[in-house]
PDB file of N, CA and C in Angstrom:
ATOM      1  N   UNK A   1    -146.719 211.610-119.247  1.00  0.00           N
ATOM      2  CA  UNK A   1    -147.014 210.454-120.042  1.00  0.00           C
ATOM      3  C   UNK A   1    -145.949 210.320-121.132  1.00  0.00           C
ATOM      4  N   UNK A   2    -145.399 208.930-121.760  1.00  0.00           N
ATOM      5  CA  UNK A   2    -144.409 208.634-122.534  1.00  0.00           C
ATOM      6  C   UNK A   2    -145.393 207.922-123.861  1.00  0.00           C
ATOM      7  N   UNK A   3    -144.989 208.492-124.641  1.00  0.00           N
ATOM      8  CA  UNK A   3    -145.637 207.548-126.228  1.00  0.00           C
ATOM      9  C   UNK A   3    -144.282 206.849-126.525  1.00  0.00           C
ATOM     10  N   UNK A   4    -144.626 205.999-127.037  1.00  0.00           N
ATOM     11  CA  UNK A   4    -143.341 205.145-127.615  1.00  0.00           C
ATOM     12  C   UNK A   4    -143.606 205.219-129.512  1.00  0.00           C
ATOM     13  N   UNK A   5    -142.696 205.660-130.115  1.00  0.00           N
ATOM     14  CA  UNK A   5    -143.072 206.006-131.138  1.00  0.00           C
ATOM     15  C   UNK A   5    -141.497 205.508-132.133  1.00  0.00           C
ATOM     16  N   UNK A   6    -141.772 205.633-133.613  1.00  0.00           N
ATOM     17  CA  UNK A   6    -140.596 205.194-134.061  1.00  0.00           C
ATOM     18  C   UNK A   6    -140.019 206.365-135.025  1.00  0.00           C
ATOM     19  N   UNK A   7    -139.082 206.529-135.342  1.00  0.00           N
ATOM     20  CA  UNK A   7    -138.192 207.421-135.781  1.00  0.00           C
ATOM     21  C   UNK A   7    -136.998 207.162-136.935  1.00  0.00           C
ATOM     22  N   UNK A   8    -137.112 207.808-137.899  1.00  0.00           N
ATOM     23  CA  UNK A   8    -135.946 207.400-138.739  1.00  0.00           C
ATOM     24  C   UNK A   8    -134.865 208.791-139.327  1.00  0.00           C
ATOM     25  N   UNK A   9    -133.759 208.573-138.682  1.00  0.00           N
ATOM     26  CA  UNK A   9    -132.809 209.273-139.022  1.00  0.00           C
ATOM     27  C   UNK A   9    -131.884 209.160-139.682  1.00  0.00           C
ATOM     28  N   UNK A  10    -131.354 209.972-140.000  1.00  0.00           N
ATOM     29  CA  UNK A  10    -129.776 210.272-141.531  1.00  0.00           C
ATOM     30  C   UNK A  10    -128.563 209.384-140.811  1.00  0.00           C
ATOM     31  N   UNK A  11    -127.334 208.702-141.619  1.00  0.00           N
ATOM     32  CA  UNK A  11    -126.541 208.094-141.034  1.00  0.00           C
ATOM     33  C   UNK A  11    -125.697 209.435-140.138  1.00  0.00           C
ATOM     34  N   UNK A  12    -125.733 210.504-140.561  1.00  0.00           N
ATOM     35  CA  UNK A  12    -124.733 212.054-140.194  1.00  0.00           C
ATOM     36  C   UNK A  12    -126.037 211.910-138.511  1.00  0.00           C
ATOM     37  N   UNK A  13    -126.933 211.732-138.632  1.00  0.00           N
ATOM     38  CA  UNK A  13    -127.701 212.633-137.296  1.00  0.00           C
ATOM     39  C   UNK A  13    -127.904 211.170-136.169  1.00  0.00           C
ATOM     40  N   UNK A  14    -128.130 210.220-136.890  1.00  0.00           N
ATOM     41  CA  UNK A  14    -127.638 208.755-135.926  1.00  0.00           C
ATOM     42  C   UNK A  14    -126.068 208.714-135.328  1.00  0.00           C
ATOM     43  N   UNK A  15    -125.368 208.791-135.970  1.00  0.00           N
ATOM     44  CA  UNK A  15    -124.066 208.927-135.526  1.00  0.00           C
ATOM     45  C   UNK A  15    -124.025 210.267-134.718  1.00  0.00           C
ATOM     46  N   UNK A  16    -124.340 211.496-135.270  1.00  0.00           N
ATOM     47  CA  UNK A  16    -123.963 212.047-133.966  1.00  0.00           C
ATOM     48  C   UNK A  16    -124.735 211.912-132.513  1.00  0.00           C
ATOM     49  N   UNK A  17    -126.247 211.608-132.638  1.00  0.00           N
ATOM     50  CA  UNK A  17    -126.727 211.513-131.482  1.00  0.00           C
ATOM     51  C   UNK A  17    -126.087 210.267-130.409  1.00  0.00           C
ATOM     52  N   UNK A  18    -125.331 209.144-131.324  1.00  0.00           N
ATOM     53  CA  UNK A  18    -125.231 208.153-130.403  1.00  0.00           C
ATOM     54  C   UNK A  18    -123.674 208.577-129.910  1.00  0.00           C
ATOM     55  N   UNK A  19    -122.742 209.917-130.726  1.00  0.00           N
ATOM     56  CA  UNK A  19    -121.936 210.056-130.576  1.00  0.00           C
ATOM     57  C   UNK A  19    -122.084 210.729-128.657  1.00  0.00           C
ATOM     58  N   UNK A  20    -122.910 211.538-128.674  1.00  0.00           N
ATOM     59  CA  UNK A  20    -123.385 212.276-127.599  1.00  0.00           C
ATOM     60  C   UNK A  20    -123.946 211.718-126.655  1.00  0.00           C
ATOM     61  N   UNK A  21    -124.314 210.716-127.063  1.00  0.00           N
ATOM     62  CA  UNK A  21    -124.444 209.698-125.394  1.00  0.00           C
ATOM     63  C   UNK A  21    -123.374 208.824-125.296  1.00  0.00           C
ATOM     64  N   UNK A  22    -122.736 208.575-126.009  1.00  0.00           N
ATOM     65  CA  UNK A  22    -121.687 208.207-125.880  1.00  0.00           C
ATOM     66  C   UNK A  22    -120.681 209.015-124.701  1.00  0.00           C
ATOM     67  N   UNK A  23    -120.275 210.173-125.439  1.00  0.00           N
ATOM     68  CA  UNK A  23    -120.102 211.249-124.546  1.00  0.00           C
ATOM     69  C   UNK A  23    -120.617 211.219-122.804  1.00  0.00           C
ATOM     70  N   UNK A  24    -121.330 211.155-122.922  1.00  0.00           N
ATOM     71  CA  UNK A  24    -122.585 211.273-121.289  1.00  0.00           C
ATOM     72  C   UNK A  24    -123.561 212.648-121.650  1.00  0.00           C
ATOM     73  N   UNK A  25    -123.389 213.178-122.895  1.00  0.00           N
ATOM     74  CA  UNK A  25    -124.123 214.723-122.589  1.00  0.00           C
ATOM     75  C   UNK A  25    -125.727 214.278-122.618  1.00  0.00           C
ATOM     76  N   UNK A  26    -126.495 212.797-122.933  1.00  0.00           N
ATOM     77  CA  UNK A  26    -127.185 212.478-122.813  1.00  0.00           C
ATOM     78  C   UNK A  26    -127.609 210.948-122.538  1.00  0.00           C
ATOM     79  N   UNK A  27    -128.243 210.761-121.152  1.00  0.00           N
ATOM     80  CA  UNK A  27    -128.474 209.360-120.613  1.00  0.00           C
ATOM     81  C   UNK A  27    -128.899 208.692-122.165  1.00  0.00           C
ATOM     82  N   UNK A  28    -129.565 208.531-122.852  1.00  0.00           N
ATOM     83  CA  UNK A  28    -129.949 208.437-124.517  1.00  0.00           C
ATOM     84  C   UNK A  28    -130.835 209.296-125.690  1.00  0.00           C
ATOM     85  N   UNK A  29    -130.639 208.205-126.595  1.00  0.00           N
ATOM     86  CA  UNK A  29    -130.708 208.763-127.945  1.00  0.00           C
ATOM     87  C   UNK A  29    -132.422 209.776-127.932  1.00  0.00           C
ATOM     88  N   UNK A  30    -133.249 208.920-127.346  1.00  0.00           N
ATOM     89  CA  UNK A  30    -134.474 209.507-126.700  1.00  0.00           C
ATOM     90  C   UNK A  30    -134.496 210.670-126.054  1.00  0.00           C
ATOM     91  N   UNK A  31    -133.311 211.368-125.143  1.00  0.00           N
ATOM     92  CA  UNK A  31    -132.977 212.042-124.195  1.00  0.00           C
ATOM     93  C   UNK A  31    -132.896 212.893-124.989  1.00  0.00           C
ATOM     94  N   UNK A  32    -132.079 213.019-125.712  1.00  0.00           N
ATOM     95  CA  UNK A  32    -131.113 213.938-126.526  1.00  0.00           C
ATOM     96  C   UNK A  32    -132.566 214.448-127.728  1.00  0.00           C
ATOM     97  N   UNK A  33    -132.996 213.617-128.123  1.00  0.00           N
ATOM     98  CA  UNK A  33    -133.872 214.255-129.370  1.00  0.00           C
ATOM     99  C   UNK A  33    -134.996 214.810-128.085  1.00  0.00           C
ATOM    100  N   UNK A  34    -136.085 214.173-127.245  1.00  0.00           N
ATOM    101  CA  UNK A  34    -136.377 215.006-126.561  1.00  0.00           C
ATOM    102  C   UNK A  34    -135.726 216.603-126.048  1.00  0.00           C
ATOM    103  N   UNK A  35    -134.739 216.740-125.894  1.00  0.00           N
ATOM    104  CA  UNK A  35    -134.019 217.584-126.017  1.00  0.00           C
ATOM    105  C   UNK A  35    -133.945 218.810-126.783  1.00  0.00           C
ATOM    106  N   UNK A  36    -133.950 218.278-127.858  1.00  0.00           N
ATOM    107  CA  UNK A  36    -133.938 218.877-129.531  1.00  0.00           C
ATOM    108  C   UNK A  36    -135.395 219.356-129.585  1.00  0.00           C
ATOM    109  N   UNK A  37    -136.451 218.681-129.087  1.00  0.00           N
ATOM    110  CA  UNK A  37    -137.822 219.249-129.211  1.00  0.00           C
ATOM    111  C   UNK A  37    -138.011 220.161-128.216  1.00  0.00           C
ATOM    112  N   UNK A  38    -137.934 220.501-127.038  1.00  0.00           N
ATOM    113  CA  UNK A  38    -137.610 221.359-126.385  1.00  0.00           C
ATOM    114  C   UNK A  38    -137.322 222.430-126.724  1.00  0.00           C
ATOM    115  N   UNK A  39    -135.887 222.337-127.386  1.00  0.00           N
ATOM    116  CA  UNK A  39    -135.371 223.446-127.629  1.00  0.00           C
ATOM    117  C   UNK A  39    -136.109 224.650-128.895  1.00  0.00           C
ATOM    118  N   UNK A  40    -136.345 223.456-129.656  1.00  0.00           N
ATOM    119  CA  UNK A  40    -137.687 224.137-130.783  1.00  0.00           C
ATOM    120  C   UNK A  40    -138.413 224.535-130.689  1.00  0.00           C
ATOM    121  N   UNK A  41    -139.499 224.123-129.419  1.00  0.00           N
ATOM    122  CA  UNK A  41    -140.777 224.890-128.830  1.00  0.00           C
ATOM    123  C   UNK A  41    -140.370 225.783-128.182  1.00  0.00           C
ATOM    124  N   UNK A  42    -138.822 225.829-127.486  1.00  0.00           N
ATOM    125  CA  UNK A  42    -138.771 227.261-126.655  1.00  0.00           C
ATOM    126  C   UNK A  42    -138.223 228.409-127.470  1.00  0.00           C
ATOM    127  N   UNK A  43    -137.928 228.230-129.056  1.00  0.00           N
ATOM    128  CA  UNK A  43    -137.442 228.828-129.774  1.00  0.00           C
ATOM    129  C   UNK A  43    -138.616 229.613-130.538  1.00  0.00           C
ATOM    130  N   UNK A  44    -139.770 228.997-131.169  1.00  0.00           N
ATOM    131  CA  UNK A  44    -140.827 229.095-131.097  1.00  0.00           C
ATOM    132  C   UNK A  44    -141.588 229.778-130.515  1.00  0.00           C
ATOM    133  N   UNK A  45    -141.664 229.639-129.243  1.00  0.00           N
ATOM    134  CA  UNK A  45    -142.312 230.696-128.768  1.00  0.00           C
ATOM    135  C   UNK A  45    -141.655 232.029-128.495  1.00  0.00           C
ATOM    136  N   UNK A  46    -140.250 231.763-128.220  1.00  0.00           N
ATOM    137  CA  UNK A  46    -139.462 233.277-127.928  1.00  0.00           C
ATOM    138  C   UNK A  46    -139.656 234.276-129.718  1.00  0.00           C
ATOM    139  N   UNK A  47    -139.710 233.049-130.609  1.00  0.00           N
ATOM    140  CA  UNK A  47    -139.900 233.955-131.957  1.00  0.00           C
ATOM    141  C   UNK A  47    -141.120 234.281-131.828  1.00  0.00           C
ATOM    142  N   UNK A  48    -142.326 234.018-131.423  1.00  0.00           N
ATOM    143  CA  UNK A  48    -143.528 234.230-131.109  1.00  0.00           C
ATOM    144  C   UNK A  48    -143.959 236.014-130.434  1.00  0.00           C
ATOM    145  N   UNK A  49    -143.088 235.524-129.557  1.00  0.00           N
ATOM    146  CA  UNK A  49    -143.365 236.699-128.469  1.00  0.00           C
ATOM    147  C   UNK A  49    -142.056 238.003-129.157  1.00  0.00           C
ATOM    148  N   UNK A  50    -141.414 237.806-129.767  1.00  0.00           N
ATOM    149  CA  UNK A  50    -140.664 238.750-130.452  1.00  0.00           C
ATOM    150  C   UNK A  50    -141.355 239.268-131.144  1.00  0.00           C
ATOM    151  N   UNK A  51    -141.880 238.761-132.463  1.00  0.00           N
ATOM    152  CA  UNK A  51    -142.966 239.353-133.624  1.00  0.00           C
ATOM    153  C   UNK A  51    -144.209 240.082-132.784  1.00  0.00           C
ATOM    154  N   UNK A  52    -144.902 239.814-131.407  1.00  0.00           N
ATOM    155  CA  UNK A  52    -145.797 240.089-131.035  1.00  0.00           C
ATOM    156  C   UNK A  52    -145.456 241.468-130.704  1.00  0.00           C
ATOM    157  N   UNK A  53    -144.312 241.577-129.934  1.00  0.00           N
ATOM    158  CA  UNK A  53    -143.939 242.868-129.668  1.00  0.00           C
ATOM    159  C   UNK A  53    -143.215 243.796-130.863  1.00  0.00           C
ATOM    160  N   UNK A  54    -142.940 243.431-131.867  1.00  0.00           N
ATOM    161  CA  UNK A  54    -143.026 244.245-133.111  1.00  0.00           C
ATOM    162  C   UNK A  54    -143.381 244.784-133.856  1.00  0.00           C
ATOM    163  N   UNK A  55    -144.671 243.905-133.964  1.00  0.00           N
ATOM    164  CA  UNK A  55    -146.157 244.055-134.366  1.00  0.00           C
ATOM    165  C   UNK A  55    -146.667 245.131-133.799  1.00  0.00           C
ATOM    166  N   UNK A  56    -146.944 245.332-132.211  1.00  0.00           N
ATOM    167  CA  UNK A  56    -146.825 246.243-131.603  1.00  0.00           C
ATOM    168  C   UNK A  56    -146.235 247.441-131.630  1.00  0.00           C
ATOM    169  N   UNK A  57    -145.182 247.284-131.770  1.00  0.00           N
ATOM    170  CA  UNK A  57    -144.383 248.363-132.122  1.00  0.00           C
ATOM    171  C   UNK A  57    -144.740 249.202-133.918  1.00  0.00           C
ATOM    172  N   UNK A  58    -144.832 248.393-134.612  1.00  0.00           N
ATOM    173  CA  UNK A  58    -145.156 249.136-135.380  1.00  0.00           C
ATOM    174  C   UNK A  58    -146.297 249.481-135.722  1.00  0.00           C
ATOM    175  N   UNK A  59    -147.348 248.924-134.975  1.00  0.00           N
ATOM    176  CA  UNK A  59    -148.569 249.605-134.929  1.00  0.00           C
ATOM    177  C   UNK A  59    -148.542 251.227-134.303  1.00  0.00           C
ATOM    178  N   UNK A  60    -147.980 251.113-132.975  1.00  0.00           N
ATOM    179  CA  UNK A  60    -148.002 252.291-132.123  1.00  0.00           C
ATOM    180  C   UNK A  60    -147.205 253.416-133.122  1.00  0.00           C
ATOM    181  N   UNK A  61    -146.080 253.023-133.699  1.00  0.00           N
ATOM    182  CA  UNK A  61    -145.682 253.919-134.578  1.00  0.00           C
ATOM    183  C   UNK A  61    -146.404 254.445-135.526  1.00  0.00           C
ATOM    184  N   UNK A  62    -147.022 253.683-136.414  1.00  0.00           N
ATOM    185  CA  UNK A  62    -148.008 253.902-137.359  1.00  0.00           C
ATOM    186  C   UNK A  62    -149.021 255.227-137.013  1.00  0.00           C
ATOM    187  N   UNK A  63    -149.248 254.995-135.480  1.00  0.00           N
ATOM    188  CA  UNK A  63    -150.012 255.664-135.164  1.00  0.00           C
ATOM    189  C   UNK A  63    -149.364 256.980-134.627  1.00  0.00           C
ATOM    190  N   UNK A  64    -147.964 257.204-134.575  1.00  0.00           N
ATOM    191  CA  UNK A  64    -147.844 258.522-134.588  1.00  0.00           C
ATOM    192  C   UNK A  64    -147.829 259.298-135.402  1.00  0.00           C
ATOM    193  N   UNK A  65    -148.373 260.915-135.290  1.00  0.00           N
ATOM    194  CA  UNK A  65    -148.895 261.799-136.111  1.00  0.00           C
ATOM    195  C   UNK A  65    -147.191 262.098-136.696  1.00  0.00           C
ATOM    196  N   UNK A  66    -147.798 262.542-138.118  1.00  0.00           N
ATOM    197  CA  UNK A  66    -146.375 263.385-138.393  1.00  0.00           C
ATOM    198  C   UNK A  66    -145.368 263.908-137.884  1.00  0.00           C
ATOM    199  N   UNK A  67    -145.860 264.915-137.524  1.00  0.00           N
ATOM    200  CA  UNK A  67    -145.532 266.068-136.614  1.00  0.00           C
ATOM    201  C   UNK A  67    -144.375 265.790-135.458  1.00  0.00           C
ATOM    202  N   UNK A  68    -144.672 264.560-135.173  1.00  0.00           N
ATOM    203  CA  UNK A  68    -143.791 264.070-133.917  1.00  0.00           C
ATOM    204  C   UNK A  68    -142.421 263.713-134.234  1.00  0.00           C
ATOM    205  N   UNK A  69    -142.830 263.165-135.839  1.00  0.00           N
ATOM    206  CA  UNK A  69    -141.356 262.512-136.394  1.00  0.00           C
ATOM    207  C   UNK A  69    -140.246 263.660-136.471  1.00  0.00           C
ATOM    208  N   UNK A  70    -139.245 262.351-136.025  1.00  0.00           N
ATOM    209  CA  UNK A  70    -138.217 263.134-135.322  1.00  0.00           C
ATOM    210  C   UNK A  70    -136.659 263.587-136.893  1.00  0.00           C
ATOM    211  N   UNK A  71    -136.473 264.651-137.009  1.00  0.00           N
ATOM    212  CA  UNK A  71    -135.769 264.570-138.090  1.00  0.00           C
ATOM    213  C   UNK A  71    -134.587 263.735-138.399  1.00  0.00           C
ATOM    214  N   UNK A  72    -134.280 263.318-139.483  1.00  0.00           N
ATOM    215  CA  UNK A  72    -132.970 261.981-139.485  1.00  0.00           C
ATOM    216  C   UNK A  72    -131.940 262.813-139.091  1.00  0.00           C
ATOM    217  N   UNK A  73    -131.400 263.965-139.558  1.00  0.00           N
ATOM    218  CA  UNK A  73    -130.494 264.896-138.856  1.00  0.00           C
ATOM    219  C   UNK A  73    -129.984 264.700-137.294  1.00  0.00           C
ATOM    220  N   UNK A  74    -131.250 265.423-136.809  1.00  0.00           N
ATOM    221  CA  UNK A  74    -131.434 265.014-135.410  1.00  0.00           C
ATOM    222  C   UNK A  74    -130.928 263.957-134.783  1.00  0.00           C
ATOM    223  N   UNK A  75    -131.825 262.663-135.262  1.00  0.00           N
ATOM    224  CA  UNK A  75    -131.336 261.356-134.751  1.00  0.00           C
ATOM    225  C   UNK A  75    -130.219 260.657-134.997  1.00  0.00           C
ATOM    226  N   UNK A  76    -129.382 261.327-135.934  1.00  0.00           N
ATOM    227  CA  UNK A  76    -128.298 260.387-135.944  1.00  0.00           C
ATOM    228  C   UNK A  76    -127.614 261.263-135.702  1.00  0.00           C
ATOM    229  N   UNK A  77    -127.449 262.386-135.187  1.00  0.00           N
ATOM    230  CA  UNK A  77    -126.412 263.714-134.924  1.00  0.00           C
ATOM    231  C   UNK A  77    -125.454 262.878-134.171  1.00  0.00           C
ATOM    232  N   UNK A  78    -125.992 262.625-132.838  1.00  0.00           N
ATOM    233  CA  UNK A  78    -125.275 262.141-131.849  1.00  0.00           C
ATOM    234  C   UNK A  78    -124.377 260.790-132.080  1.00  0.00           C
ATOM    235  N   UNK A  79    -125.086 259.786-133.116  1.00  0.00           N
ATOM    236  CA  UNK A  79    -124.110 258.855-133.347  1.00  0.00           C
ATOM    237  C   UNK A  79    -122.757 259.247-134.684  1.00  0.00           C
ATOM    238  N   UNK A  80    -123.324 260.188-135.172  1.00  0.00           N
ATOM    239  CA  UNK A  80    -122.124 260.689-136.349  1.00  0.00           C
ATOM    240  C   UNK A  80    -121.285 261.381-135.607  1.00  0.00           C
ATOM    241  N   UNK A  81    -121.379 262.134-134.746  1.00  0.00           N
ATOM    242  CA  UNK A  81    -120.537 262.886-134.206  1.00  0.00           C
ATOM    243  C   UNK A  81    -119.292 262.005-133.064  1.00  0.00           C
ATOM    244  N   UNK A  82    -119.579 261.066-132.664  1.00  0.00           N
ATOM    245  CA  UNK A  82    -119.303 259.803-132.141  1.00  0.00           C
ATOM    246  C   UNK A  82    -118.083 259.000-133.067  1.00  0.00           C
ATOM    247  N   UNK A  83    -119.249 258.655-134.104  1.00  0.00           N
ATOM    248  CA  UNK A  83    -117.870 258.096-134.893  1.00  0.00           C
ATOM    249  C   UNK A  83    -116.823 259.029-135.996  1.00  0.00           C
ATOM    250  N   UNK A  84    -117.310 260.146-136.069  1.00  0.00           N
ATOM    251  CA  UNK A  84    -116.258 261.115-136.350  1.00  0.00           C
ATOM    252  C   UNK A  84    -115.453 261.421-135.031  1.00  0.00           C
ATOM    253  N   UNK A  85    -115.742 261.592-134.102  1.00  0.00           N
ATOM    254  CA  UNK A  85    -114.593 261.552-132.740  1.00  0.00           C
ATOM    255  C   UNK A  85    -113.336 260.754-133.085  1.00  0.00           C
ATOM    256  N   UNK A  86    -114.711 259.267-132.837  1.00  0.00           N
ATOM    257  CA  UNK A  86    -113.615 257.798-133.312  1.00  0.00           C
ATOM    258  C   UNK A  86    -112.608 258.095-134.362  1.00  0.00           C
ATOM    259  N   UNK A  87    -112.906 258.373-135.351  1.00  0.00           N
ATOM    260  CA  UNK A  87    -112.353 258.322-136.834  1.00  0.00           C
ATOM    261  C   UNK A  87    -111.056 259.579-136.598  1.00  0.00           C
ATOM    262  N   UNK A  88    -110.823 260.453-135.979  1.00  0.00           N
ATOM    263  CA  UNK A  88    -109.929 261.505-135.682  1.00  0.00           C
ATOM    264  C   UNK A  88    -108.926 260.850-134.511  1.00  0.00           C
ATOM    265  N   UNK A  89    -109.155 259.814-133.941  1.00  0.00           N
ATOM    266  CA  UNK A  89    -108.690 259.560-132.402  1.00  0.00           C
ATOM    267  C   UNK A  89    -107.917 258.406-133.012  1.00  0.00           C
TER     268      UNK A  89
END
């Protein structure tokens, strides 16, 4: 289904959209902002589903016991030793 609806834009964002169908990168000005909404809802949800799995993530962490944590020593051994290689080479 199509709503027909009205819209008011900046002389900078009129000019470029008509610049771009101009172009061909869009049959029209309709095309192109449809377009633009698209791209927002799929942005939207990918930020969506990012935070969800972070959230996640730091729950599950939260929930590890002390004990497990891994010493900073430890964990960055392997990348210091790496860029001290680098840094000699």
């Amino acid at each position: 289904m199509t709503v027909k609806t009205t819209l008011s834009f900046t002389d900078r964002h009129h000019q470029f959209l008509s610049e771009k169908v101009g172009q061909g990168v869009f049959a029209t000005q309709s095309a192109a902002v449809a377009a633009a909404l698209e791209q927002m809802m799929q942005d939207e949800q990918e930020r969506d589903v990012a935070l969800s799995a972070l959230t996640q993530e730091i729950r599950a962490r939260m929930e590890t016991p002390r004990a497990a944590f891994i010493d900073e020593d430890d964990a960055f051994a392997s990348a210091r030793a790496t860029i001290g290689a680098a840094g000699r080479a």
